[in-house]
Structure formats: C-alpha cells, structure tokens
C-alpha atoms as a PDB file:
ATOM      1  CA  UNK A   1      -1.409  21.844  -8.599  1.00  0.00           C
ATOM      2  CA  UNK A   2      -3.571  25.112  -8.594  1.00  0.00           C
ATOM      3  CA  UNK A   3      -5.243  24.608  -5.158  1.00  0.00           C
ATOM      4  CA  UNK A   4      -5.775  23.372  -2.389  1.00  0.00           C
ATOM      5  CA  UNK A   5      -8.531  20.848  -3.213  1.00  0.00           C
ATOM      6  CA  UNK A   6      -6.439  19.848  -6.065  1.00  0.00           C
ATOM      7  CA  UNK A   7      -3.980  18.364  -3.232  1.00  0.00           C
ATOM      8  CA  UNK A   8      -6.952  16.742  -1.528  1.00  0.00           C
ATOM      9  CA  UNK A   9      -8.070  14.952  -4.764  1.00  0.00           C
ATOM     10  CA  UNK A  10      -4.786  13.963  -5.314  1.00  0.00           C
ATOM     11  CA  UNK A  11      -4.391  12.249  -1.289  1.00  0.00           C
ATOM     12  CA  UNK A  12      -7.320  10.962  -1.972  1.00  0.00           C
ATOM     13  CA  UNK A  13      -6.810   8.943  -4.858  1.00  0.00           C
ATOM     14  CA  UNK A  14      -3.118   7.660  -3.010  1.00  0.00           C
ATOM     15  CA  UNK A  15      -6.146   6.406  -0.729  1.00  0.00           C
ATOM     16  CA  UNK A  16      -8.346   4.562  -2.649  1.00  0.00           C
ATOM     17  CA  UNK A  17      -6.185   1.519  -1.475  1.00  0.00           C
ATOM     18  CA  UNK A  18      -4.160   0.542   0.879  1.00  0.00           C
ATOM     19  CA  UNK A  19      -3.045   4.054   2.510  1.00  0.00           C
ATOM     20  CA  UNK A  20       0.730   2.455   2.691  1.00  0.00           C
ATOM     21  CA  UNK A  21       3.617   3.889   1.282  1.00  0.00           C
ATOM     22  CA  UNK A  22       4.605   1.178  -1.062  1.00  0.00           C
ATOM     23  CA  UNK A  23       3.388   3.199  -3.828  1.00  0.00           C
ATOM     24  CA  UNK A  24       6.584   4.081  -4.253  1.00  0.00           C
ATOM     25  CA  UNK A  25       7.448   1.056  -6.019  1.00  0.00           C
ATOM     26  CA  UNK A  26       5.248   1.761  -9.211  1.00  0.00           C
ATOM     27  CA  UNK A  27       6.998   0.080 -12.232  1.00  0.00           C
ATOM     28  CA  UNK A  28       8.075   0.308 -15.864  1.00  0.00           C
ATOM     29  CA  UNK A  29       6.605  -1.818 -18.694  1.00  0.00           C
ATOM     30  CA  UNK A  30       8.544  -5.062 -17.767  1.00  0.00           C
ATOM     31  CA  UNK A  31       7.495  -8.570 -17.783  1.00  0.00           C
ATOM     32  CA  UNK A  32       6.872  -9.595 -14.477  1.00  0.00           C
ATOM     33  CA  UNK A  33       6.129 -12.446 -11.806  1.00  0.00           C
ATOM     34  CA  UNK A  34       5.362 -11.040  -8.514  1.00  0.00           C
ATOM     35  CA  UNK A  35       5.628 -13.487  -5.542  1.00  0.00           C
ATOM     36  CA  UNK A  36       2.743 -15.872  -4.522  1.00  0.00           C
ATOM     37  CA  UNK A  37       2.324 -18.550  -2.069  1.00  0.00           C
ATOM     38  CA  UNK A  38       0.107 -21.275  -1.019  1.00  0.00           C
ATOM     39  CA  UNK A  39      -1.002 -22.165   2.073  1.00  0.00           C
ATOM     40  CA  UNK A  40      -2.841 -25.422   2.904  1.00  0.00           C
ATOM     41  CA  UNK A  41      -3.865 -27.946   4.717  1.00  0.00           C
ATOM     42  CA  UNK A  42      -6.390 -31.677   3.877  1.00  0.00           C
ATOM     43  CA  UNK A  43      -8.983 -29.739   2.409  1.00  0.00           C
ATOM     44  CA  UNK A  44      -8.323 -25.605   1.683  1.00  0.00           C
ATOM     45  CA  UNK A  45      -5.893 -23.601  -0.363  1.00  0.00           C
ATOM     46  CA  UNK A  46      -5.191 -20.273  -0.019  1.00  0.00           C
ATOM     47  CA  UNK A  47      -3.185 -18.212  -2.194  1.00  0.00           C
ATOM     48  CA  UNK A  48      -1.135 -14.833  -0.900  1.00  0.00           C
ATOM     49  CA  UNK A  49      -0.481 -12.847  -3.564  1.00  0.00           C
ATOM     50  CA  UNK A  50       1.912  -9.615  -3.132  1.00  0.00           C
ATOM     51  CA  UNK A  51       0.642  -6.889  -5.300  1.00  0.00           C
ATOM     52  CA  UNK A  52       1.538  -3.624  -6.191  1.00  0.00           C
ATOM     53  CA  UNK A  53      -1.711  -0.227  -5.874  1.00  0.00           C
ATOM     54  CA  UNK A  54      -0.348   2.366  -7.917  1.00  0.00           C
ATOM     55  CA  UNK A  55       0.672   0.985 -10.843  1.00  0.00           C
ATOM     56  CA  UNK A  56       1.488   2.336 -14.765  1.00  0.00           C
ATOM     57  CA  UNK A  57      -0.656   1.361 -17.213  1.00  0.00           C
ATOM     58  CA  UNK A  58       1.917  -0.665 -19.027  1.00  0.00           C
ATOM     59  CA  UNK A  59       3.065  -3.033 -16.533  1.00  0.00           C
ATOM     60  CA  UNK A  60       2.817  -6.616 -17.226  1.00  0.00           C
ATOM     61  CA  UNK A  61       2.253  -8.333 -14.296  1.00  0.00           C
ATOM     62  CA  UNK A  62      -0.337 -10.956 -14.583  1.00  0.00           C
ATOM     63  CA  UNK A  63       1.219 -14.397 -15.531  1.00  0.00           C
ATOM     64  CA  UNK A  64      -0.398 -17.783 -15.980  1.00  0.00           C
ATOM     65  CA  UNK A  65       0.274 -19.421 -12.621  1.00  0.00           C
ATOM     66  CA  UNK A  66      -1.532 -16.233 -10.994  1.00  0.00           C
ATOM     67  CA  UNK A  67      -4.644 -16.418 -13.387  1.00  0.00           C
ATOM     68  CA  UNK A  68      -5.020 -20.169 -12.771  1.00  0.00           C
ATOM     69  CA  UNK A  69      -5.231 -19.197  -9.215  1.00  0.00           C
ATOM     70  CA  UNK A  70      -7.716 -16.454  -9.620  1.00  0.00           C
ATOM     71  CA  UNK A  71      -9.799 -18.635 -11.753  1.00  0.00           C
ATOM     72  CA  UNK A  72      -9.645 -21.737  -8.948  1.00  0.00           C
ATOM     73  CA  UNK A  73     -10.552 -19.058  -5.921  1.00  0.00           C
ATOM     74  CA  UNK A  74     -14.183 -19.128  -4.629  1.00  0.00           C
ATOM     75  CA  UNK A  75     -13.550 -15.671  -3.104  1.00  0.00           C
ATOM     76  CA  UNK A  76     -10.686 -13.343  -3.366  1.00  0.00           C
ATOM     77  CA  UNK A  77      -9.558 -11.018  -0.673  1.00  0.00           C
ATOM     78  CA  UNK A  78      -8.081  -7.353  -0.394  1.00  0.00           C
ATOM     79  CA  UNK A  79      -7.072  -5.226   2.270  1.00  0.00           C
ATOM     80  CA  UNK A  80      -9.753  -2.946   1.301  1.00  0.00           C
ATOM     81  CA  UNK A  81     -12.288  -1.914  -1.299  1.00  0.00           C
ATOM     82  CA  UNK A  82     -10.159  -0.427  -4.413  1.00  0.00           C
ATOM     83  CA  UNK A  83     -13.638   0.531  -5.988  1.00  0.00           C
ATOM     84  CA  UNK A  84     -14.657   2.939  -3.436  1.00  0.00           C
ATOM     85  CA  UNK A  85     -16.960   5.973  -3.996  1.00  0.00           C
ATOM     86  CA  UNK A  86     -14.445   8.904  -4.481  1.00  0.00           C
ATOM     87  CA  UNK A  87     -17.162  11.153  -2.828  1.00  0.00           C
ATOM     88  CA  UNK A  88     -16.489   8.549   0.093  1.00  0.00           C
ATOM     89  CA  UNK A  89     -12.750   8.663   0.161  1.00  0.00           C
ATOM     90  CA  UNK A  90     -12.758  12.691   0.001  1.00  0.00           C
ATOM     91  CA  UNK A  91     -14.909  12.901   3.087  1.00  0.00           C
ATOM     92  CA  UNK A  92     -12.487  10.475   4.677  1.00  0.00           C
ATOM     93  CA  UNK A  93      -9.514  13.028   3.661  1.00  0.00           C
ATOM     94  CA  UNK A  94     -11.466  15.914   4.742  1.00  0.00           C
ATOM     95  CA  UNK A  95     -12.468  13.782   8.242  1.00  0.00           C
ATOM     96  CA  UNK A  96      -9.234  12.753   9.118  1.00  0.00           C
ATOM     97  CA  UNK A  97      -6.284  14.281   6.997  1.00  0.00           C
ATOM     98  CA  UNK A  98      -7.532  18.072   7.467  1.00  0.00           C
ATOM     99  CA  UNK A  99      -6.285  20.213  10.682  1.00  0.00           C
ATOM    100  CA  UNK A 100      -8.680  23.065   9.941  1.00  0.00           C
ATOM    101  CA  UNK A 101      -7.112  24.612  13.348  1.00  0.00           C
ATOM    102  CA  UNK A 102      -3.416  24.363  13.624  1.00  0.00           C
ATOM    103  CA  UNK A 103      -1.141  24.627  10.257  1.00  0.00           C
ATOM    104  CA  UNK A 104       0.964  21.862   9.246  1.00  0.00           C
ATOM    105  CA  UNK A 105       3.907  24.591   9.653  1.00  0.00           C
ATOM    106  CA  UNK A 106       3.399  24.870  13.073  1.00  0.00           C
ATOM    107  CA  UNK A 107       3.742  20.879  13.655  1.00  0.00           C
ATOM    108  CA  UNK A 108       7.124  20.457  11.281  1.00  0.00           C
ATOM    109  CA  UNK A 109      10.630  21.555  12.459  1.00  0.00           C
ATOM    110  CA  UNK A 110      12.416  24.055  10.216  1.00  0.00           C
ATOM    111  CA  UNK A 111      14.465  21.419   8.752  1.00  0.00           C
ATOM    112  CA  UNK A 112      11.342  19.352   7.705  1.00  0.00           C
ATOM    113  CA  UNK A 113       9.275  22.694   6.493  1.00  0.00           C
ATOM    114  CA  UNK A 114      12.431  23.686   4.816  1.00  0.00           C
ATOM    115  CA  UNK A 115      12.831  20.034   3.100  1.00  0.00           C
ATOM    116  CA  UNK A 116       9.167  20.210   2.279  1.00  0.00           C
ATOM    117  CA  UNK A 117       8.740  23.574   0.381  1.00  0.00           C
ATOM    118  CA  UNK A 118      11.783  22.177  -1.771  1.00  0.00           C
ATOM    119  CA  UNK A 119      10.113  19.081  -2.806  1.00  0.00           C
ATOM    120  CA  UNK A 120       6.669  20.805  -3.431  1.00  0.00           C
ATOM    121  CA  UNK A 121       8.362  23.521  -5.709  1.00  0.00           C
ATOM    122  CA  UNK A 122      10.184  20.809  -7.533  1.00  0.00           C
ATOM    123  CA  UNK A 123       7.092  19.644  -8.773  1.00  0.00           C
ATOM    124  CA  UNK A 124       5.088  23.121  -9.243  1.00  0.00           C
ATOM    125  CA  UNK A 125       3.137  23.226  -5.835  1.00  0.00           C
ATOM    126  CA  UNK A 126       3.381  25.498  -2.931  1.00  0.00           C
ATOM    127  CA  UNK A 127       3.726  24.805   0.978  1.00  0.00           C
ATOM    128  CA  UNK A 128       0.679  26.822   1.238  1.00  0.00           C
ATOM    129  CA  UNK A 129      -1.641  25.056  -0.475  1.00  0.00           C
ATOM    130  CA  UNK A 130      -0.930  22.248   1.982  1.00  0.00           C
ATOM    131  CA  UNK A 131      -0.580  24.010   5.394  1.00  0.00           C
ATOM    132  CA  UNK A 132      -3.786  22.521   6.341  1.00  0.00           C
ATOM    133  CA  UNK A 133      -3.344  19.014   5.910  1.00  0.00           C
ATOM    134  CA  UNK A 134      -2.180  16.991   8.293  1.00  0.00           C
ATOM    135  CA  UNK A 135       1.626  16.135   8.290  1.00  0.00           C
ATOM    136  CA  UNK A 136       0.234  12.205   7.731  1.00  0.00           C
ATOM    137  CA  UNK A 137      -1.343  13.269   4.887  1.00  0.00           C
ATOM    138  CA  UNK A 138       1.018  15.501   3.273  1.00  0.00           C
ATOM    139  CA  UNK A 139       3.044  12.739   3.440  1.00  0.00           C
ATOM    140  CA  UNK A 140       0.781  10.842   1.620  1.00  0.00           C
ATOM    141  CA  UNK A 141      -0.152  13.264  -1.158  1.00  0.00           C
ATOM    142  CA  UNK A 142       3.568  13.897  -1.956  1.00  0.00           C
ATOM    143  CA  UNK A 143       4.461  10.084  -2.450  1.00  0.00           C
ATOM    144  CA  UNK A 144       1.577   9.703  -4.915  1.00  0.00           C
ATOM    145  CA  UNK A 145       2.002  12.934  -7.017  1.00  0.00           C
ATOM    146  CA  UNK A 146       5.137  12.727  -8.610  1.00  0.00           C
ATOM    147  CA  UNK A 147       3.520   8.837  -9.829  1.00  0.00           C
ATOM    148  CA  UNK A 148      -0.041  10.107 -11.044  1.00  0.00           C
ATOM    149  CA  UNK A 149       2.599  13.054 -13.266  1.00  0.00           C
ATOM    150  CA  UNK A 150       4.267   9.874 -14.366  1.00  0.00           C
ATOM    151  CA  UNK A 151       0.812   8.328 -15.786  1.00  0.00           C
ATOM    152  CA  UNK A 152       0.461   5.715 -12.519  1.00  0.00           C
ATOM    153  CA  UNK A 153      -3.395   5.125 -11.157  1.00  0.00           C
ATOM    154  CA  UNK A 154      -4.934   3.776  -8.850  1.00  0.00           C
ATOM    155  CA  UNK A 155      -7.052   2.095 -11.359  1.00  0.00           C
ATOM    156  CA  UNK A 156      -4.350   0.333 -12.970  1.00  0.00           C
ATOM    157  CA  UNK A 157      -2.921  -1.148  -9.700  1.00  0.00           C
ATOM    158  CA  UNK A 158      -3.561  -5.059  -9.275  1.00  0.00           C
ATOM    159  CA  UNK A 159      -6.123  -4.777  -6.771  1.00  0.00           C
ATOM    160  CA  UNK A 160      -8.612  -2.215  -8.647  1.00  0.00           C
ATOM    161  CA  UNK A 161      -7.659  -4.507 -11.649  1.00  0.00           C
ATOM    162  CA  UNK A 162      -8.796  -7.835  -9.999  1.00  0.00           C
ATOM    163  CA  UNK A 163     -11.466  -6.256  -8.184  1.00  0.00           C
ATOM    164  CA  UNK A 164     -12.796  -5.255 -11.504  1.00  0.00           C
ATOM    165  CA  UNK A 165     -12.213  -8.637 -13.140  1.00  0.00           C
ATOM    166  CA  UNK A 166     -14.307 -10.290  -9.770  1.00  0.00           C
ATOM    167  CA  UNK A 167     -17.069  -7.758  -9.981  1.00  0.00           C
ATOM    168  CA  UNK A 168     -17.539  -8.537 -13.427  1.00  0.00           C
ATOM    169  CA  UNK A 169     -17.512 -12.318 -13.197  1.00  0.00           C
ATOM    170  CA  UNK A 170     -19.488 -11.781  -9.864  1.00  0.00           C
ATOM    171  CA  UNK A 171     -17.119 -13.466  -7.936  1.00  0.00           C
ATOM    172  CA  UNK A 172     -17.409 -13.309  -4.499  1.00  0.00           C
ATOM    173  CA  UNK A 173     -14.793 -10.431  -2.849  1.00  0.00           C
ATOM    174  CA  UNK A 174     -14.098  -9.805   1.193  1.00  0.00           C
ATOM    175  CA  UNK A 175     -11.751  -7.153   2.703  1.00  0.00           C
ATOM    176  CA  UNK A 176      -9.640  -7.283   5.632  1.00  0.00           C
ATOM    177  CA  UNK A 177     -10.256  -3.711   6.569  1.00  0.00           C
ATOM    178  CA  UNK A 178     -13.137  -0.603   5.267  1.00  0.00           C
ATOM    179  CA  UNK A 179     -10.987   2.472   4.105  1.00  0.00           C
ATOM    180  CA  UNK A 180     -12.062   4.544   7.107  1.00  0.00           C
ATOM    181  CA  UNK A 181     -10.498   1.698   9.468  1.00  0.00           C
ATOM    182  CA  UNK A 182      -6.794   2.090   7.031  1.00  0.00           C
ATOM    183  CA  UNK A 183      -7.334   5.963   7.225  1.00  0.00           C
ATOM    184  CA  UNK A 184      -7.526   5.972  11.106  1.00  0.00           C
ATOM    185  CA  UNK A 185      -4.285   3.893  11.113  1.00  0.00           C
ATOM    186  CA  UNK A 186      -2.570   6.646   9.906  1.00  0.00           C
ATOM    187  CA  UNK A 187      -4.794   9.111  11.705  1.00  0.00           C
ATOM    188  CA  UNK A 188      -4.069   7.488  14.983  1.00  0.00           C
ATOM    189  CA  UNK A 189      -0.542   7.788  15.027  1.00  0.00           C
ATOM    190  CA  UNK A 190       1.440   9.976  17.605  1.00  0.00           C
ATOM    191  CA  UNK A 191       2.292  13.229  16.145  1.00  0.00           C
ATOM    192  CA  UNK A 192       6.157  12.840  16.087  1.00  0.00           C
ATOM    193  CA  UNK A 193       5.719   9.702  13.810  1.00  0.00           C
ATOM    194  CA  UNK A 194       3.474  11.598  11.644  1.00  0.00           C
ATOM    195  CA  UNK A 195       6.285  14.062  11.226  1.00  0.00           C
ATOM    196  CA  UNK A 196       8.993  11.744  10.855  1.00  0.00           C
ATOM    197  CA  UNK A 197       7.062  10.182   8.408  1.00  0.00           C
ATOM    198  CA  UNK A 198       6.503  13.450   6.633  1.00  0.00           C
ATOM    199  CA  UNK A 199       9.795  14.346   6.458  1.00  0.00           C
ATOM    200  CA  UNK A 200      11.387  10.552   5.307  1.00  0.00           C
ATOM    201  CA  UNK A 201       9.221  11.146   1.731  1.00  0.00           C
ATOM    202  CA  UNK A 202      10.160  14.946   1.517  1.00  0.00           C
ATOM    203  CA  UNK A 203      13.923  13.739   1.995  1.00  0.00           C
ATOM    204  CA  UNK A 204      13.326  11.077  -0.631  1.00  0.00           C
ATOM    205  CA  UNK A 205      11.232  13.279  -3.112  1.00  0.00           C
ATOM    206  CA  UNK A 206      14.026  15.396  -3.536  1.00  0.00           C
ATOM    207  CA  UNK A 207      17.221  12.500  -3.285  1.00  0.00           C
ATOM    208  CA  UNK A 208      15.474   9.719  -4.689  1.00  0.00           C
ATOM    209  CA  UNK A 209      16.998   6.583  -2.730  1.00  0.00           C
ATOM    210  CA  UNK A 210      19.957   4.532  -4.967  1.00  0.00           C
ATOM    211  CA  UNK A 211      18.046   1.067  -4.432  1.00  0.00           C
ATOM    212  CA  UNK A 212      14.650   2.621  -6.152  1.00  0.00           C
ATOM    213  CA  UNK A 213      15.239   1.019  -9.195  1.00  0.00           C
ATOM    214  CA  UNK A 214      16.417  -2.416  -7.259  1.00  0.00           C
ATOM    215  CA  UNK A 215      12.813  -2.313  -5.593  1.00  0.00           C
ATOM    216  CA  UNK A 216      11.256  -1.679  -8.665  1.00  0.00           C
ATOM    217  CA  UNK A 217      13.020  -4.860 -10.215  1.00  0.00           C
ATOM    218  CA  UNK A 218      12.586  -6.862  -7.141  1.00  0.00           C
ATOM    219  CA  UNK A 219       8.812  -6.305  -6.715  1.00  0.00           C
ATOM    220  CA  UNK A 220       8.464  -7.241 -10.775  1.00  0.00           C
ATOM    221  CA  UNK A 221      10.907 -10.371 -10.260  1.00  0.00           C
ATOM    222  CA  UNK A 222       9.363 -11.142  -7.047  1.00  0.00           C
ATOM    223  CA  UNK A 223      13.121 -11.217  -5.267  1.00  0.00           C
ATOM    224  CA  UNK A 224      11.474 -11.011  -1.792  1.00  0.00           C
ATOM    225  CA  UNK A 225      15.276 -11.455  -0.635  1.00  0.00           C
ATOM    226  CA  UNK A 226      16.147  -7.790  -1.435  1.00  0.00           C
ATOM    227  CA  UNK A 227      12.059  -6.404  -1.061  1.00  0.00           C
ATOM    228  CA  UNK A 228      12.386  -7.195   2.463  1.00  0.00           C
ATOM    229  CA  UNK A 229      15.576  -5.633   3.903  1.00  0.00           C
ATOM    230  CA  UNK A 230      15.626  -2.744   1.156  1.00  0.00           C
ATOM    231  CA  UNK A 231      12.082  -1.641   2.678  1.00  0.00           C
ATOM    232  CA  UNK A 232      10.304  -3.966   5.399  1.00  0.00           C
ATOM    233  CA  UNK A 233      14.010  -4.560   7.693  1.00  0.00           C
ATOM    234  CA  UNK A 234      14.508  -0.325   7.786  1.00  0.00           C
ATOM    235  CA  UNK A 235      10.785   0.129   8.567  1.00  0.00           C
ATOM    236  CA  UNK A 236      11.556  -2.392  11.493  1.00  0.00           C
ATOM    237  CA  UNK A 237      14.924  -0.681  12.377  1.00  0.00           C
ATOM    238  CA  UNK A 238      14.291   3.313  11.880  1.00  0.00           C
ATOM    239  CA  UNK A 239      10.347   3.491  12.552  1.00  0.00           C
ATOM    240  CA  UNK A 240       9.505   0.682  14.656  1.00  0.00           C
ATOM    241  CA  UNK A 241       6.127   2.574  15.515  1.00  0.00           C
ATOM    242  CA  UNK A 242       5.480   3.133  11.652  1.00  0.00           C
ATOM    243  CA  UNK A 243       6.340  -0.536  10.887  1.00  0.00           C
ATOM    244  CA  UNK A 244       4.027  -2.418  14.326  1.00  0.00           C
ATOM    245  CA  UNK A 245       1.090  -0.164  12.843  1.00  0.00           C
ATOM    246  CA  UNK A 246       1.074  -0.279   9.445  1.00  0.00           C
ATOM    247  CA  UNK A 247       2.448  -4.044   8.800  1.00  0.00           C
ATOM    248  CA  UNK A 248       3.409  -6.338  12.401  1.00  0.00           C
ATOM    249  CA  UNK A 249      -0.354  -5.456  13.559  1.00  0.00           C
ATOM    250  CA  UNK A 250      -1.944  -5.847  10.751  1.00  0.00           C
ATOM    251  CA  UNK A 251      -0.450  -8.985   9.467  1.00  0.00           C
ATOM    252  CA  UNK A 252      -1.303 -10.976  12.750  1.00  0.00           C
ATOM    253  CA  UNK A 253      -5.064  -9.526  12.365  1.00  0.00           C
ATOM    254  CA  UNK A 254      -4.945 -10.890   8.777  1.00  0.00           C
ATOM    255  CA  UNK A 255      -3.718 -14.161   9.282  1.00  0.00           C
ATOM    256  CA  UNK A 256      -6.373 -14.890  12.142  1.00  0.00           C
ATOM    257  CA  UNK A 257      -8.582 -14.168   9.859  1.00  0.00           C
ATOM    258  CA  UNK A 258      -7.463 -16.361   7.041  1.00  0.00           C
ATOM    259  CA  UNK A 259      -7.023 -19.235   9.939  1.00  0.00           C
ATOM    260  CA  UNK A 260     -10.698 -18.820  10.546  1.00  0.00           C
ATOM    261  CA  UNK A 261     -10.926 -19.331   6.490  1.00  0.00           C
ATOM    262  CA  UNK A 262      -8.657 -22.464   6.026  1.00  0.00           C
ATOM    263  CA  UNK A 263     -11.228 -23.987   8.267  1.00  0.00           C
ATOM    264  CA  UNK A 264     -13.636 -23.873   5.242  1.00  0.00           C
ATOM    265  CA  UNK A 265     -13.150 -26.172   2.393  1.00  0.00           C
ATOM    266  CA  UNK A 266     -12.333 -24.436  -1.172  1.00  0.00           C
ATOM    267  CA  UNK A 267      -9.655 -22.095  -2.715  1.00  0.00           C
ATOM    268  CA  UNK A 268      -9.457 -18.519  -2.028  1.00  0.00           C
ATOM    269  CA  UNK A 269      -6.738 -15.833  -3.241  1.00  0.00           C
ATOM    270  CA  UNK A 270      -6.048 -13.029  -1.275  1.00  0.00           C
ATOM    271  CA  UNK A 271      -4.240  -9.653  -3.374  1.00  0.00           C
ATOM    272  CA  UNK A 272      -2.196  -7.541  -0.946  1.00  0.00           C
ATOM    273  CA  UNK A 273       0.775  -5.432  -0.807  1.00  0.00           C
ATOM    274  CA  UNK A 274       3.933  -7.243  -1.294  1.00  0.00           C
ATOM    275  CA  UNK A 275       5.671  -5.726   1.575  1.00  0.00           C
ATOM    276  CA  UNK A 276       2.761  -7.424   3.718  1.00  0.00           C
ATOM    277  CA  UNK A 277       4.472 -10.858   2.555  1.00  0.00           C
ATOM    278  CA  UNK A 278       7.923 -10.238   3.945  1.00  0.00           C
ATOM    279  CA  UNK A 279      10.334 -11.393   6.628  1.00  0.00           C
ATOM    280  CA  UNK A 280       9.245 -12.986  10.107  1.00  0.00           C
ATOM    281  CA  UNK A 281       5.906 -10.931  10.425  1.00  0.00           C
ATOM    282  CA  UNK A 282       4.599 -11.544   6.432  1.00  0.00           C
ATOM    283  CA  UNK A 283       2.076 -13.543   6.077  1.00  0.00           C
ATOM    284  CA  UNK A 284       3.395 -16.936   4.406  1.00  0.00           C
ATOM    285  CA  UNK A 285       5.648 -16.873   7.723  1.00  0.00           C
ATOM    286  CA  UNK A 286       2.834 -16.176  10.148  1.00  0.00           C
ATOM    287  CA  UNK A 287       0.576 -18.727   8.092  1.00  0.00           C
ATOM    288  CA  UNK A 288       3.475 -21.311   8.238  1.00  0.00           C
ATOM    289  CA  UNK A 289       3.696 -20.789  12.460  1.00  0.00           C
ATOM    290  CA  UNK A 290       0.267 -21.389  12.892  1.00  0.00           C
ATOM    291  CA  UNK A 291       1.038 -24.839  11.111  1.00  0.00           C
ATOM    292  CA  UNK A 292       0.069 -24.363   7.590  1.00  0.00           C
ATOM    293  CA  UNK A 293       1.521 -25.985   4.708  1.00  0.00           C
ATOM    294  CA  UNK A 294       3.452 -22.766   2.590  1.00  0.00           C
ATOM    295  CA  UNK A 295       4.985 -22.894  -0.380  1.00  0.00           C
ATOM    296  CA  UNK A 296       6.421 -20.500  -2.658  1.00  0.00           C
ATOM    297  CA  UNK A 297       4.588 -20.983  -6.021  1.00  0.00           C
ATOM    298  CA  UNK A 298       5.608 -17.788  -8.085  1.00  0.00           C
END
C-alpha cells in the first residue's frame, strides 16, 4: 500500500460488516453447508444462520435447505448494514480508528512494534504509514489485507450477498446493531486489550496458526464441534475481555431481541457470523434456555 489513506480504505472495507475478526476464515472454492438452526415455538420460526463477511468470490456456500429458508422468511436479519455508504464507513474509521495525537508506536511494546513492522513488510507496507491508527484498528486493517490480495470482498461475503438478494426482492431487512454502534465496540475497549489484540494478528500474520485450514473446512462443513474450541473456547480462555465484548454481550442483546420477535407470528432468518452460534453463549443455546424449540437443520 502507497499511503496512508490506502490503509484507511482498506480498514474500512474489513468494516463494512461485522468489525469481528472472523474474517480470517475466508475460504477456497469448496462446496459447502454452513450450520443453521431453527428455533420455534406454536406459531414462529426463526432461522440462525452462521455466515462468513469476507468471503472469495468462488465459494459455494448457498445450498437448498438455506434458500428454502430465505425464501419462507418475512424479514431477514444482520448484525449490521453490509450495504453501507463507504463515505459513511471512512468517517467512522477516521472518527474512531485515528489517534491524530499519540502514535500507535508509542502505545505497542517493542516486542509488538517489532512483530508488527515484520508483518507489514511481508506484505509491502510500512509501520509508518500506520503510526496513526489506532492499535484496534491496525489490528483490523492487517487481518483483512492479506484476504482483499487474495481476491476476498466484502461484497462477496454472505451477508452483502443476501442483503443484495433482499433489497432486490424488497424484502423486508432489520439489523441488530448500526456500524457506528460495532465500531465503538472496538473503540471502547481498554487500551491493553487493544494491544493484545494488535499483537495476536501480527503474531499470526507472520506464523499463520496450524488449525487455519481446519477452520476453513469446519466453517464450509459447518463442524461447529471444532469452530468452537479452535476459535470461540481460546477467545473465552486467553481474552476473556475480547470475547464478553465482542460475542457473550452481544449474543444475550441479540437473543432478547429475537425473543421479542418469536412473539410475532411468521418466519424470519437471521445471517450472522458463525462464531456468534457457538458453545454455551451462541445463540441456538441462549434461544434454547429461554425455552425455544432448536434444532440443528444444516
């Protein structure tokens, strides 16, 4: 990248959806069947779908059982807009992921600068054309590059796909969150998480982790047994801040939401990242202990 607003378009388009670092799951050209529930009860149906944001072209994800489900749903629910303004989301990145007054350097210890330069160089960049981002947002911009250099969008993720699909057929879509409210979850946290955060993907960007491929293949299989503890159990463990923001918190503010919707007859699918859908605090399990009927269905 030649500057540093080419780094800010970059975070922003990592931000056009869900701000969470799942992204590093995008997949290969494979046939796929993603997991899905349903949750009901005499007179409602709601489907949880676990999707995938940053996705290649290529991937084959859509099967029949989740088509008949988007063409049964009344409404259809993300965790936020995936067709957002891009002049919107930059203002959002220059709001909230821009220190204009202390340099990232200053924040990181030498280890994490250190580990940082090393995984910008890799990939053609420089540690200065970043020094003024926030170490959140760094963060963000360097899990999302080395995918967009790989051919992976935004626009070809499930939700900007679906949400394109809705528009189209003027189907009626709702969001759990507005960008700025997923931006200022990552904006509000303490500045030793931010940094920890920073420096987990600057580790990773430069020794990729041996189960990537396994969570590549288990999001396309939809083996929640190995999506879970290979990603949402060592959130839990290693950054239990990290994890109660960006998924415990979150999923109980969903699923009060969708209780307040399985009080209104009809179908409705709801399209949100698969990691949201795992172990005690997903949503099929919080939907199931608020006395739901949940089944697996894909």
């Amino acid at each position: 990248m030649s500057s540093f607003g080419a780094y800010r378009r970059v975070l922003a388009a990592g931000l056009a959806v869900c701000v969470l670092a799942c992204a590093a799951l995008a997949a290969s050209g494979a046939s796929a069947a993603p997991a899905m529930w349903e949750v009901r009860d005499r007179d409602t149906t709601i489907y949880l779908f676990g999707a995938m944001h940053v996705l290649t072209p290529n991937v084959k994800w859509r099967t029949r059982a989740f088509d008949r489900a988007y063409a049964k749903a009344d409404k259809v629910w993300f965790e936020t807009r995936a067709d957002a303004d891009p002049a919107e989301v930059q203002a959002l990145v220059d709001r909230y992921g821009v220190d204009p007054d202390r340099p990232l350097t200053e924040k990181l210890p030498p280890r994490t600068v250190a580990t940082l330069k090393a995984a910008l160089e890799r990939d053609g960049g420089s540690l200065d054309r970043v020094d003024r981002l926030r170490p959140w947002a760094a963060a963000m911009m360097l899990s999302v590059l080395p995918l967009t250099q790989q051919g992976a969008s935004v626009s070809a993720g499930a939700d900007a796909t679906v949400t394109r699909q809705a528009r189209a057929a003027d189907k009626p879509i709702a969001v759990f969150e507005t960008l700025e409210q997923q931006i200022q979850l990552f904006a509000g946290l303490p500045e030793a998480v931010e940094v920890q955060y920073l420096d987990d993907v600057a580790t990773e960007t430069l020794t990729p982790p041996r189960n990537g491929v396994a969570l590549q293949s288990a999001w396309l299989h939809g083996d929640m047994d190995k999506l879970g503890p290979l990603v949402v159990d060592v959130m839990k463990r290693d950054r239990p801040a990290l994890y109660d923001t960006l998924l415990k918190r979150r999923n109980e503010a969903w699923a009060q939401a969708l209780v307040t919707e399985m009080g209104k007859p009809g179908v409705e699918l709801v399209a949100v990242g698969a990691l949201h859908m795992a172990g005690v605090d997903g949503l099929p399990a919080l939907m199931a202990a608020r006395g739901f009927q949940v089944r697996r269905v894909q």
